[in-house]
N, C-alpha and C. Protein backbone atom coordinates (compact mmCIF):
# COMPACT_ATOMS: atom_id res chain seq x y z
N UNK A 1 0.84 -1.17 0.00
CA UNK A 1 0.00 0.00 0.00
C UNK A 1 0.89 1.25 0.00
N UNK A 2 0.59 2.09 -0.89
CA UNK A 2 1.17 3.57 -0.66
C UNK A 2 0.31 4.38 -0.28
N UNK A 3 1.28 5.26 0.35
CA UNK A 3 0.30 6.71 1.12
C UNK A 3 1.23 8.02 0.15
N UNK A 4 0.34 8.44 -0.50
CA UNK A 4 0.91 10.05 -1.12
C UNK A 4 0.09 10.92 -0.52
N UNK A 5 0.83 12.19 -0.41
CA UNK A 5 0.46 13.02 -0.08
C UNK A 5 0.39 14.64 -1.00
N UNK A 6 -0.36 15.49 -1.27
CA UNK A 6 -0.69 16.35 -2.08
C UNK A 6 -0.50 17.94 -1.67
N UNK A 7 0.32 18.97 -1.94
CA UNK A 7 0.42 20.34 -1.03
C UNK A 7 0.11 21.06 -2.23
N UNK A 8 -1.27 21.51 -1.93
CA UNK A 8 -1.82 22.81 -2.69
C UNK A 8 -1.36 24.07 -2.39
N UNK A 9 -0.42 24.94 -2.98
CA UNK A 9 -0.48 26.45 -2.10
C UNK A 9 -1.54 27.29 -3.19
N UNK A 10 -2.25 28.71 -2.65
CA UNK A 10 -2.54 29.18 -2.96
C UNK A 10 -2.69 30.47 -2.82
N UNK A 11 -2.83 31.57 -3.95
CA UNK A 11 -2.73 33.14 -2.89
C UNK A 11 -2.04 33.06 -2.08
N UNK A 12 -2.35 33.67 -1.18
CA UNK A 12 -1.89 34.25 0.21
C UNK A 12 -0.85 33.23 1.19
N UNK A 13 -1.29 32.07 1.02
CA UNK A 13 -0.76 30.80 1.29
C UNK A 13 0.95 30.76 0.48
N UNK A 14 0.76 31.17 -1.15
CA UNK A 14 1.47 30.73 -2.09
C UNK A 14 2.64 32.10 -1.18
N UNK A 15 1.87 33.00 -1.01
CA UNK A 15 3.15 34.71 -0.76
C UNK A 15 3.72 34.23 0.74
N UNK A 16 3.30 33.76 1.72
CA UNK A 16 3.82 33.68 3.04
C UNK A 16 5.09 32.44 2.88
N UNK A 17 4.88 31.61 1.83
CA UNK A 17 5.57 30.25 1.81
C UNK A 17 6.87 30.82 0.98
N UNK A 18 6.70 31.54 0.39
CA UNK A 18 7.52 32.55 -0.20
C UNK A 18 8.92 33.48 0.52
N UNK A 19 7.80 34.07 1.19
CA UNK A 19 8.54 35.02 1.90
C UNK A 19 9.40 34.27 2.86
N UNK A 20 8.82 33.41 3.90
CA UNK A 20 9.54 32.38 4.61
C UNK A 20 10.58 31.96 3.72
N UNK A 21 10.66 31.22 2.77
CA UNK A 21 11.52 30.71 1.88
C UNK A 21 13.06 31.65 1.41
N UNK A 22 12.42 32.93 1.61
CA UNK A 22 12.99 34.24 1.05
C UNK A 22 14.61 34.26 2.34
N UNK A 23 15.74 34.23 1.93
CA UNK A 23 16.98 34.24 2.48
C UNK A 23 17.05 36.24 3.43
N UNK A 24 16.86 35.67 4.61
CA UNK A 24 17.35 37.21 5.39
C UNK A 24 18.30 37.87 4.91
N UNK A 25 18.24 39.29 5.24
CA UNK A 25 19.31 39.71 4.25
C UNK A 25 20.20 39.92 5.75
N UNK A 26 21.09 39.99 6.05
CA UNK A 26 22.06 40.32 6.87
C UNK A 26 22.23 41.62 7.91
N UNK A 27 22.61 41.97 8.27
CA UNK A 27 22.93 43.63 8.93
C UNK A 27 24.20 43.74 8.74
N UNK A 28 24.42 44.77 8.41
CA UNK A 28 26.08 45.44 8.22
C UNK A 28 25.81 46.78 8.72
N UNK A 29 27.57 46.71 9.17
CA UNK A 29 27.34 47.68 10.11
C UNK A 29 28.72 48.72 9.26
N UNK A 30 28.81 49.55 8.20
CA UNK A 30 29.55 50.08 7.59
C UNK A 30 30.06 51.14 8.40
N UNK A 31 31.46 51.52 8.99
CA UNK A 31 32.00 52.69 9.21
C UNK A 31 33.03 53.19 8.96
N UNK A 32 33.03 54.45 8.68
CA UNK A 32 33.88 55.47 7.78
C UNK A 32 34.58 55.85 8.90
N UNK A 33 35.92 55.56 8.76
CA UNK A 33 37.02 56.61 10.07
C UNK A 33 37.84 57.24 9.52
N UNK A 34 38.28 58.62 9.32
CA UNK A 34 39.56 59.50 9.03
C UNK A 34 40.57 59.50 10.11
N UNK A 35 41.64 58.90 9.67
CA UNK A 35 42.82 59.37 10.63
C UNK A 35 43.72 60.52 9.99
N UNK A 36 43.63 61.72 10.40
CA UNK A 36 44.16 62.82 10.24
C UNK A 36 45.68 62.71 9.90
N UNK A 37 46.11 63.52 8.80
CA UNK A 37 47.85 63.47 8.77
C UNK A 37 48.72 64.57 9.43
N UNK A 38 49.29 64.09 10.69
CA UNK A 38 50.06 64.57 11.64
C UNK A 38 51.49 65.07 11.52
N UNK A 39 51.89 66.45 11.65
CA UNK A 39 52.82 66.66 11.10
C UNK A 39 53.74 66.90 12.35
N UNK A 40 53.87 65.95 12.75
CA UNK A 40 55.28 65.36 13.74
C UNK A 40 56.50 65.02 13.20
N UNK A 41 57.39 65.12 14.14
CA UNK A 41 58.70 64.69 13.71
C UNK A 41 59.02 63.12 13.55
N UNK A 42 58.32 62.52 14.47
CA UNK A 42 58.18 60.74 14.24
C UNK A 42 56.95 60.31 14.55
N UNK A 43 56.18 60.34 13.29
CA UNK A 43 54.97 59.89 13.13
C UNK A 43 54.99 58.11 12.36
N UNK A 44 53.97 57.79 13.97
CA UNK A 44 54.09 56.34 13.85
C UNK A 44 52.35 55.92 13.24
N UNK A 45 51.98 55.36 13.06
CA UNK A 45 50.39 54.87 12.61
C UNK A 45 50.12 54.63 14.04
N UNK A 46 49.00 55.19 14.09
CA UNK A 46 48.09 54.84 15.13
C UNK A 46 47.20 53.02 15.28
N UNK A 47 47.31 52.36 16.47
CA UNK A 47 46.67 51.36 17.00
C UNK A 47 44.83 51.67 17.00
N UNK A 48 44.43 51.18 16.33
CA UNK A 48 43.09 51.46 16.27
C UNK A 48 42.18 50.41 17.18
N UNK A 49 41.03 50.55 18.05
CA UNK A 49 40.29 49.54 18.28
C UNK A 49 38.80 50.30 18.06
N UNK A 50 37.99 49.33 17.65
CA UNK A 50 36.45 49.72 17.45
C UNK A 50 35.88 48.80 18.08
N UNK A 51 34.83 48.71 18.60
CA UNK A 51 33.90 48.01 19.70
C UNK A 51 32.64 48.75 19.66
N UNK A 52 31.98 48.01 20.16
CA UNK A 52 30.21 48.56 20.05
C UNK A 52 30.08 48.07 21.90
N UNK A 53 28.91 48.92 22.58
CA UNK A 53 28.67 48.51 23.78
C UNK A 53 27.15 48.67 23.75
N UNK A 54 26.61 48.03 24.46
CA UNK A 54 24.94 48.46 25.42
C UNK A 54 24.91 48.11 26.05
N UNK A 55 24.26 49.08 27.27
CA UNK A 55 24.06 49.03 28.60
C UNK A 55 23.55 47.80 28.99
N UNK A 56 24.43 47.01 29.83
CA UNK A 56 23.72 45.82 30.44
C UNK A 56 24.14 44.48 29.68
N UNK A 57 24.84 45.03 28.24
CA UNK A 57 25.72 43.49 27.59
C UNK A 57 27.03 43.92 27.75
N UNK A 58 28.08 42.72 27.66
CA UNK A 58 29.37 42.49 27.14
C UNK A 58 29.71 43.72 25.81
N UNK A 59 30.93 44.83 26.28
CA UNK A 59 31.15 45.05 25.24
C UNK A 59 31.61 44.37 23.63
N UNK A 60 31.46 43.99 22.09
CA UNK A 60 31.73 43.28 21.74
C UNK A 60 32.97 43.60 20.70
N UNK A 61 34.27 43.55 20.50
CA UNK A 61 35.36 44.23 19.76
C UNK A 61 35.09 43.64 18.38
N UNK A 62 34.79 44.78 17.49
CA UNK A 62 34.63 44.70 15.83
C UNK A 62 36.13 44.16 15.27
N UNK A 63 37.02 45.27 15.38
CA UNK A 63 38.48 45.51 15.08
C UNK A 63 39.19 45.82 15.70
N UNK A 64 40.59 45.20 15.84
CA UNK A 64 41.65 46.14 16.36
C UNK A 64 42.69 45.73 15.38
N UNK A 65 42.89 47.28 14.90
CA UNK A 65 44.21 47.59 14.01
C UNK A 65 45.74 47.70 14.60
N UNK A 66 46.80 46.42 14.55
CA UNK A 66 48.15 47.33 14.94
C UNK A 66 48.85 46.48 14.10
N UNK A 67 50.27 46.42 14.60
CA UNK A 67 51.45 45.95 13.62
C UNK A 67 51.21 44.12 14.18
N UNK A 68 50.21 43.47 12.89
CA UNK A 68 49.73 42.20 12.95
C UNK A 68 51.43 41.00 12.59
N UNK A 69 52.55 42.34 11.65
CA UNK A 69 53.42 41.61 11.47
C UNK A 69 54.88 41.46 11.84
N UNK A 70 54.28 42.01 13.11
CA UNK A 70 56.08 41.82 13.86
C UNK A 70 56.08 40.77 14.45
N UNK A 71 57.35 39.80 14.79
CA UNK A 71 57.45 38.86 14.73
C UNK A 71 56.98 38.05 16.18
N UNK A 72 56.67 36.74 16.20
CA UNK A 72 56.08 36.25 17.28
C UNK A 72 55.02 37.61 17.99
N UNK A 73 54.20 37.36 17.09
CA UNK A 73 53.26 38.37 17.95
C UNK A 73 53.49 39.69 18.43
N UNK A 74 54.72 40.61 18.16
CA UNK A 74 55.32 41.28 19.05
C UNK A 74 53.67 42.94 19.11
N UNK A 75 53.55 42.84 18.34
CA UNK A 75 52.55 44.15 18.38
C UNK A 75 51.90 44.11 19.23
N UNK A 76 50.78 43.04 19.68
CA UNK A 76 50.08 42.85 20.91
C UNK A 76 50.39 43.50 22.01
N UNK A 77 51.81 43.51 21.90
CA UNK A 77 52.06 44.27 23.83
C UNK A 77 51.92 45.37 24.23
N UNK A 78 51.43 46.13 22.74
CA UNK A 78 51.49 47.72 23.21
C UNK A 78 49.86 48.19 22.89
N UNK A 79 49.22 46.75 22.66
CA UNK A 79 47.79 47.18 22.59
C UNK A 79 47.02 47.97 23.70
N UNK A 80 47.69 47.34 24.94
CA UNK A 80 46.87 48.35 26.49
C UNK A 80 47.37 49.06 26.54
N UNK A 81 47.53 49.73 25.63
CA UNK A 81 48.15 51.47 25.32
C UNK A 81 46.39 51.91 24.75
N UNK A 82 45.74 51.05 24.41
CA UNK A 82 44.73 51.25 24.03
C UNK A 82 43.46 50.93 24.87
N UNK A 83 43.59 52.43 26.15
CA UNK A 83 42.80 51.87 27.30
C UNK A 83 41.64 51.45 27.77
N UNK A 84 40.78 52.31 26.97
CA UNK A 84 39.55 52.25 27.41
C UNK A 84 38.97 51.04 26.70
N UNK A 85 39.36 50.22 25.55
CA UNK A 85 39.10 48.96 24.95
C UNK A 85 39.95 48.21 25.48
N UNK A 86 40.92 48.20 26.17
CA UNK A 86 41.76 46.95 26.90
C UNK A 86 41.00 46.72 27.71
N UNK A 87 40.91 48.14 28.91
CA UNK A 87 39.43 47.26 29.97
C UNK A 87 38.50 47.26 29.39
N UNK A 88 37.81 47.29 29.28
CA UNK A 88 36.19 46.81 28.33
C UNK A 88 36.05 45.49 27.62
N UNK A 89 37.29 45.09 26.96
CA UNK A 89 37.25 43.55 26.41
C UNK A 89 38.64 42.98 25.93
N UNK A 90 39.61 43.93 25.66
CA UNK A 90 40.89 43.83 25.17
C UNK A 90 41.61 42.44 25.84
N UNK A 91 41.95 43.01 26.94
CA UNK A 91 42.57 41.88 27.57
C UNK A 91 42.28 40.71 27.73
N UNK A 92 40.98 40.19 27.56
CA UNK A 92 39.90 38.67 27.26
C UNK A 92 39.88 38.56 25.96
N UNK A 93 40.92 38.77 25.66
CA UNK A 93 41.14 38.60 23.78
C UNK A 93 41.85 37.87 23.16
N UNK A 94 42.41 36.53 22.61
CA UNK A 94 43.60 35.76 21.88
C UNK A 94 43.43 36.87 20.29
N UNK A 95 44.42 37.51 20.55
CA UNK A 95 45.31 37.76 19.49
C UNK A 95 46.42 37.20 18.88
N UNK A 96 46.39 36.95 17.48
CA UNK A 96 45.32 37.54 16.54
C UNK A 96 44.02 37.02 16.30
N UNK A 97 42.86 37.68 16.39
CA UNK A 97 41.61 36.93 16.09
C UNK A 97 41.16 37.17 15.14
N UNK A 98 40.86 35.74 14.39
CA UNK A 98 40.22 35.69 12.81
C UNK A 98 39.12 36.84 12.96
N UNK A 99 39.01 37.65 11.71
CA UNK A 99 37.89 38.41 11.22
C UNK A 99 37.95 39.33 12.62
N UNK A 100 38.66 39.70 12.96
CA UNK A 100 38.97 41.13 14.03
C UNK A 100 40.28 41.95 13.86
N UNK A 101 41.37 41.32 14.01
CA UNK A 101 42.76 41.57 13.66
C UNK A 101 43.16 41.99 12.10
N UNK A 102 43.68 43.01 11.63
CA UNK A 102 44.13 43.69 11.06
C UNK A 102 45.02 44.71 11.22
N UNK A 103 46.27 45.18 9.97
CA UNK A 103 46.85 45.96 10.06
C UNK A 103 46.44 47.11 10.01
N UNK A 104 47.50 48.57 10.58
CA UNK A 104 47.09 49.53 10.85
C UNK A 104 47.01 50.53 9.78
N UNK A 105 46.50 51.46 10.05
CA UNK A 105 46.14 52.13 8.62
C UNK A 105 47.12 53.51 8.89
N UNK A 106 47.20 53.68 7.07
CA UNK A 106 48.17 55.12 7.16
C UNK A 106 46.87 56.29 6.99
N UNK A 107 47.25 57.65 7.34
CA UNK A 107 46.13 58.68 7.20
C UNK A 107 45.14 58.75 6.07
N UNK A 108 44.02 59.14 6.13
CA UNK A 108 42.92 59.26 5.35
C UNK A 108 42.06 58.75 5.51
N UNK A 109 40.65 58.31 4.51
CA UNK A 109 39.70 58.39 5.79
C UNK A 109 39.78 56.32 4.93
N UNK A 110 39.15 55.97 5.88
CA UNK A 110 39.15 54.12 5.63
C UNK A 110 37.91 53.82 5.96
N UNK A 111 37.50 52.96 5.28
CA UNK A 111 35.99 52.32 5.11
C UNK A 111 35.67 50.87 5.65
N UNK A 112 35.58 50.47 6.76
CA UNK A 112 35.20 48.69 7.34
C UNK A 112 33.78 48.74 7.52
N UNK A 113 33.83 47.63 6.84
CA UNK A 113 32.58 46.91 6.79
C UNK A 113 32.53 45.56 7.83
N UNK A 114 31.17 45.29 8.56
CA UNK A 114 30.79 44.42 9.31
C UNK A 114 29.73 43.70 9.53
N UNK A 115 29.80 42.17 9.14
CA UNK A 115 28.59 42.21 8.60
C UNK A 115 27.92 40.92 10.02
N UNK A 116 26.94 41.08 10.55
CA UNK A 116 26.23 40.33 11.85
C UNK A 116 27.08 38.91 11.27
N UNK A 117 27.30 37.97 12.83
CA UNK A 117 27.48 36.77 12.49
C UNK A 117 29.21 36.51 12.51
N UNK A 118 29.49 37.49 11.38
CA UNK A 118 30.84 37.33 11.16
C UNK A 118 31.98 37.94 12.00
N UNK A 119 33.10 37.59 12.68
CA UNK A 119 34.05 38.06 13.20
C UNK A 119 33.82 38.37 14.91
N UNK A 120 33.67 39.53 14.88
CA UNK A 120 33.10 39.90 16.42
C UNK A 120 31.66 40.83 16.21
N UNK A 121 31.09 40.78 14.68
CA UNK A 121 29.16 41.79 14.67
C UNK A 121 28.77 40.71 14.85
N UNK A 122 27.71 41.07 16.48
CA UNK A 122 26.60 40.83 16.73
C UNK A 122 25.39 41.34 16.09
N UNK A 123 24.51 40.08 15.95
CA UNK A 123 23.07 40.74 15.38
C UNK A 123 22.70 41.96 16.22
N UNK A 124 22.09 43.08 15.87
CA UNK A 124 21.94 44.47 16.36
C UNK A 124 20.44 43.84 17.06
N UNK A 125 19.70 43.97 18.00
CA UNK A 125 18.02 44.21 18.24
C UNK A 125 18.00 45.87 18.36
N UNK A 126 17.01 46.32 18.39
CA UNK A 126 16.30 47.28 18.32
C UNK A 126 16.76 48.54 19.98
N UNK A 127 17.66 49.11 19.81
CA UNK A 127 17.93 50.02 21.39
C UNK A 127 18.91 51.05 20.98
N UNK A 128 19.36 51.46 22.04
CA UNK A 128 20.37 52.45 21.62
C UNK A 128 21.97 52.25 22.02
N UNK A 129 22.55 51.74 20.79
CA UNK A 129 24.29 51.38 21.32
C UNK A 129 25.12 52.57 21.11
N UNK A 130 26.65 52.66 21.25
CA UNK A 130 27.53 53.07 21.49
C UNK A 130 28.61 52.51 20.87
N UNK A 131 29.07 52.82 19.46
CA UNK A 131 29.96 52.67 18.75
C UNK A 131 31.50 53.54 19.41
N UNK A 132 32.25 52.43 20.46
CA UNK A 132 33.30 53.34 20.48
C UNK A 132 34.82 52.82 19.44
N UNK A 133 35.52 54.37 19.24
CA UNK A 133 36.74 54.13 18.07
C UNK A 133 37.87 54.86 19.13
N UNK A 134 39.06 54.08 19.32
CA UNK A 134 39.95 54.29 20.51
C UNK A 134 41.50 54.48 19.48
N UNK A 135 42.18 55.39 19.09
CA UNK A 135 43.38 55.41 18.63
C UNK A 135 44.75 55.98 19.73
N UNK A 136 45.70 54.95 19.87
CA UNK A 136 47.09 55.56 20.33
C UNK A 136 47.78 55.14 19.50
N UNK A 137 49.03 56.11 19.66
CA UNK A 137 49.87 56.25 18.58
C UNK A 137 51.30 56.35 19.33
N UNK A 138 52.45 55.85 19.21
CA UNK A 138 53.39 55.03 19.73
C UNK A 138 54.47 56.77 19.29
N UNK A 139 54.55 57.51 20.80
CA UNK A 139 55.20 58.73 20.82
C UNK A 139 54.37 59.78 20.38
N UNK A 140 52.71 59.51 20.96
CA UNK A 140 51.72 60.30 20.33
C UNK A 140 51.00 60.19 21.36
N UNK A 141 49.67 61.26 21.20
CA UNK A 141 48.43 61.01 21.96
C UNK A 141 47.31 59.90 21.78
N UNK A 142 46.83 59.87 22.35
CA UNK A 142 45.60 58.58 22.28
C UNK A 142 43.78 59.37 22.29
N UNK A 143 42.85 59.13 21.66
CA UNK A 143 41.96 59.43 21.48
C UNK A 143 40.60 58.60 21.73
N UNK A 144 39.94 58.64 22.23
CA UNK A 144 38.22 58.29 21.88
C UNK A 144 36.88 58.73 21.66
N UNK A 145 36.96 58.27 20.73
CA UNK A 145 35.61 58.67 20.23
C UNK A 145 34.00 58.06 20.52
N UNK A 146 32.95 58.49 20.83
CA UNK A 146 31.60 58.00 20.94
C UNK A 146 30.74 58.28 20.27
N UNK A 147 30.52 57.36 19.44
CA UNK A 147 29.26 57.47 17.93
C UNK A 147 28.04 56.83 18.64
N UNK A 148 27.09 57.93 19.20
CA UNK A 148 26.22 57.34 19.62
C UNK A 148 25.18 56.48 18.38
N UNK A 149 24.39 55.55 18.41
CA UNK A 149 23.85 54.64 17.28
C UNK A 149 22.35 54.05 18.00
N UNK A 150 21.35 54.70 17.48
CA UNK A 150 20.17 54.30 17.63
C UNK A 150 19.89 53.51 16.28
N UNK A 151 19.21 52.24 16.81
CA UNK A 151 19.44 51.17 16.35
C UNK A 151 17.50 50.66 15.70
N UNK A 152 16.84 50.75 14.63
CA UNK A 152 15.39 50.37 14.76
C UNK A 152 15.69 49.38 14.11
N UNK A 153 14.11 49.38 13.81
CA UNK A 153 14.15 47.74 13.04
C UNK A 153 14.43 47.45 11.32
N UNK A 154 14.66 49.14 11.32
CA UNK A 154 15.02 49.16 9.44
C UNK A 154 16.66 49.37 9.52
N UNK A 155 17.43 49.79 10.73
CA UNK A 155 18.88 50.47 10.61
C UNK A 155 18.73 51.28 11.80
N UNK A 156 20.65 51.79 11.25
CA UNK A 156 20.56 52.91 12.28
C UNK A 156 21.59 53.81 11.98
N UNK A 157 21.78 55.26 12.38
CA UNK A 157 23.37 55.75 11.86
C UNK A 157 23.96 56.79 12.70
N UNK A 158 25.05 56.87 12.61
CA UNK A 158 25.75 57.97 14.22
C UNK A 158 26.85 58.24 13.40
N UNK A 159 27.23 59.79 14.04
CA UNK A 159 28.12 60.12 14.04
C UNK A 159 29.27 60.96 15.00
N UNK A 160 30.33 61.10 14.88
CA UNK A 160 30.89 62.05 15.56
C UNK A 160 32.03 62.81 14.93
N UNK A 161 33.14 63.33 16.04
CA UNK A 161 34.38 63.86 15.03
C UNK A 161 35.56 64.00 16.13
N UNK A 162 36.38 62.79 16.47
CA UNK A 162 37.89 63.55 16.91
C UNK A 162 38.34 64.62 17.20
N UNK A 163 39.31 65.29 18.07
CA UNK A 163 40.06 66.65 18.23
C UNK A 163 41.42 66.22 17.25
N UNK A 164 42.01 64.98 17.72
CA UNK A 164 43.73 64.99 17.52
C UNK A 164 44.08 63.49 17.02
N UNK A 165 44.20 62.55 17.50
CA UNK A 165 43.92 61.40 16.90
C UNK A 165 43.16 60.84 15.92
N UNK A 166 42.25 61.31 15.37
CA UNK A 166 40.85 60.45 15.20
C UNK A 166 40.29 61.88 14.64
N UNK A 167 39.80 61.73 12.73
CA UNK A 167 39.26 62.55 12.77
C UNK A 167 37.33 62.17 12.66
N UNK A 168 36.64 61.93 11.45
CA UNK A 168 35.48 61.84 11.75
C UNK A 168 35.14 60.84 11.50
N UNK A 169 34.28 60.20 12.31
CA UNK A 169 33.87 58.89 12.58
C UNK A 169 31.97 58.71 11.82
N UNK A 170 31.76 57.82 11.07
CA UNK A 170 30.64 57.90 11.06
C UNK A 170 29.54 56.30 11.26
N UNK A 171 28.74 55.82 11.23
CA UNK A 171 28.75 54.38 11.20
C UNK A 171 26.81 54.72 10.77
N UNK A 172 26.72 53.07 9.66
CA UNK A 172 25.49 52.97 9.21
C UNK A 172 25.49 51.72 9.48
N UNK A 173 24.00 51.50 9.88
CA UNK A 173 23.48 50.14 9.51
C UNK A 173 22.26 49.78 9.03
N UNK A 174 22.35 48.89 8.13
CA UNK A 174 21.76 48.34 7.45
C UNK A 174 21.39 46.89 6.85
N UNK A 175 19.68 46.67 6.93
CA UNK A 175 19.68 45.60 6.88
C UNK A 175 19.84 44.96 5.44
């Protein structure tokens, strides 16, 4: 004996089975940073870290930019030069970490992209976070910045702007 079975969709039936079917699109979290060109006598590239926080979670570290290629690790040690992200999550960190770790950037403005899931972006819910961008610079000053980021259910976008380190910071998201 066989048993078959028969699935009619229709209308409304046919659009929901659809949409379900339909692949989420992602969240990315795109931000634009300028690092200003400093006219010092020994100008080194600045150590970059970016991190997102909300009140009441784990801050979570996007990036941290330094010298990924000195040997046996040597860059790492001057990362808690980078304070306010060393305490916040730095130091609970194996460096180098896939899809976080990168080299440091020379002046102008640089574009990272982040997309939920991958690296250290968390899926965003719906509140108001705190995009912070932390630069020291090795015989330089150190900077932070706070991109405040209200977050809905279509996106969200913040901005700010540096004094000396760090010039303007901006961040979008999108689903």
């Amino acid at each position: 004996m066989q048993i078959s079975h028969k699935i009619v969709l229709t209308g409304g039936v046919l659009s929901a089975a659809t949409a379900l079917a339909a692949p989420a699109t992602a969240q990315t979290l795109d931000v634009t940073l300028s690092l200003p060109r400093l006219s010092v006598a020994e100008y080194h590239r600045p150590y970059v870290a970016i991190w997102l926080e909300k009140e009441g979670t784990p801050a979570r570290t996007l990036s941290v930019l330094y010298d990924v290629d000195k040997r046996n690790n040597g860059g790492a040690k001057w990362l808690r030069d980078i304070r306010m992200w060393w305490r916040a999550s730095g130091r609970s960190l194996t460096l180098p970490a896939d899809g976080i770790s990168g080299a440091t950037r020379a002046p102008g403005t640089h574009k990272l992209s982040f997309t939920a899931g991958k690296g250290g972006m968390p899926t965003l819910t719906p509140g108001k976070y705190t995009l912070m961008v932390e630069a020291a610079r090795e015989n330089g000053g150190r900077e932070l910045v706070r991109v405040p980021l209200h977050v809905t259910a279509t996106g969200g976008k913040g901005s700010a702007t540096g004094k000396f380190e760090l010039g303007a910071v901006s961040a979008v998201l999108s689903r």
